[in-house]
Protein backbone atom coordinates (compact mmCIF):
# COMPACT_ATOMS: atom_id res chain seq x y z
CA UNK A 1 112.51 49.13 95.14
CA UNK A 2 108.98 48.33 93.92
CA UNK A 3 107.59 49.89 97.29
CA UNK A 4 109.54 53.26 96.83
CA UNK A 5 108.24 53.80 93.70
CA UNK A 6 104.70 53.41 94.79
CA UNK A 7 105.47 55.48 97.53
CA UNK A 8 106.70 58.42 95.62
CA UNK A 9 103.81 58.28 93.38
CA UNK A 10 101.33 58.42 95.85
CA UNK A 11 103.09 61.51 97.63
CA UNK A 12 102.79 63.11 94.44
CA UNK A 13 99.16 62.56 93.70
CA UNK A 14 98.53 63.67 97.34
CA UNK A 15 100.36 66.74 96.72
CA UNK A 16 98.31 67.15 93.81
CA UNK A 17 95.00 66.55 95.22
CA UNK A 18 95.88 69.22 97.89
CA UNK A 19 97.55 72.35 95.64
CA UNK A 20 94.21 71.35 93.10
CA UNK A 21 91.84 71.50 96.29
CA UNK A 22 93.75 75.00 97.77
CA UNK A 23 93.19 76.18 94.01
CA UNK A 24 89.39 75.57 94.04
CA UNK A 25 89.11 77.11 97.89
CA UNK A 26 91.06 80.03 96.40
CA UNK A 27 88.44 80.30 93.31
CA UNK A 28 85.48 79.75 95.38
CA UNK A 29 86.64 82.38 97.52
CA UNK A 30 86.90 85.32 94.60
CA UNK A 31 83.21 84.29 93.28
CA UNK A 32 81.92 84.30 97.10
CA UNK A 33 83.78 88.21 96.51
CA UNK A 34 81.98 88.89 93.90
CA UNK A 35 78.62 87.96 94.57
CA UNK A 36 78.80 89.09 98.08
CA UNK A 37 79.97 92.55 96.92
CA UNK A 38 77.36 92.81 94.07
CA UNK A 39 74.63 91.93 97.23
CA UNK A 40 75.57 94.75 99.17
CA UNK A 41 73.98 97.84 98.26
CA UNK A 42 75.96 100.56 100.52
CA UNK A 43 78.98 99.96 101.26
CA UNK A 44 81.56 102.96 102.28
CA UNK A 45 84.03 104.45 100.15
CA UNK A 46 87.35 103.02 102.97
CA UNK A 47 85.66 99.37 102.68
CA UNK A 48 85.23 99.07 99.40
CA UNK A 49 88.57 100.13 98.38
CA UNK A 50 90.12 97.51 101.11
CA UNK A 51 87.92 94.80 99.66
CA UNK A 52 88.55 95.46 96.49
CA UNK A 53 92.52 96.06 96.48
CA UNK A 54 92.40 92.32 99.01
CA UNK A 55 90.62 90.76 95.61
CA UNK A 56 93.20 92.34 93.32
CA UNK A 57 95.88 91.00 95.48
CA UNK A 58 94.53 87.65 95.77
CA UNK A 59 93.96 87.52 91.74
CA UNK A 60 97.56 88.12 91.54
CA UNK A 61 98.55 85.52 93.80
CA UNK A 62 96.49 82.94 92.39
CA UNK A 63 98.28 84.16 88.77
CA UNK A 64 101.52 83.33 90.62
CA UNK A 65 99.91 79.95 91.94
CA UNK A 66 100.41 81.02 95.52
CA UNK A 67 97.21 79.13 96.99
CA UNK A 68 98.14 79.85 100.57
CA UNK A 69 98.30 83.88 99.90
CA UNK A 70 95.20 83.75 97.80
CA UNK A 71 93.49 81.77 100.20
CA UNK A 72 94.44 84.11 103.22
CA UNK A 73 93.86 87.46 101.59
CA UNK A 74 90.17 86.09 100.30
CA UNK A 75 88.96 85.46 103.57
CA UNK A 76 90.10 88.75 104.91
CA UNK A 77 88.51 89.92 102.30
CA UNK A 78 85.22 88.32 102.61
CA UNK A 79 85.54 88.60 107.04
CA UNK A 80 84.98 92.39 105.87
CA UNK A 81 82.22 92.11 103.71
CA UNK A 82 80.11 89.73 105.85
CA UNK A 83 80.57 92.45 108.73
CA UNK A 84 79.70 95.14 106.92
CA UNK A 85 76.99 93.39 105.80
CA UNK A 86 75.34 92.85 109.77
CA UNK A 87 75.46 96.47 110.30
């Protein structure tokens, strides 16, 4: 009994760790938006508008504490912006 117990704690404090972890990666993401949008001087009307509607999307996500969808839509987001930014 005494090793189910300890079992079942630890897959909850794993779980934790993880959904805490996806949580920061999603939050690091929306600052890397921000500052990587504020570093870009020109950046066309279509590309801004998918950028920013991807951020909006993701800020909603993380409100509903959906890590995976934040996550995702973040580094669409920022694949964008870093391409723009090369050209």
């Amino acid at each position: 009994m005494r090793k189910v117990l300890v079992f079942a704690c630890t897959a909850l404090i794993a779980g934790s760790a993880v959904s805490a972890e996806s949580m920061n990666l999603c939050d690091a993401n929306l600052q890397k938006l921000r500052d990587l949008k504020a570093s870009i001087s020109v950046m066309p009307q279509p590309l801004l508008g998918e950028v920013q509607s991807l951020r909006m999307d993701a800020q909603d996500a993380k409100d509903d504490s959906d890590q995976a969808k934040c996550i995702a839509l973040t580094t669409k987001a920022l694949q964008r912006l870093r391409t723009a930014k090369k050209t």
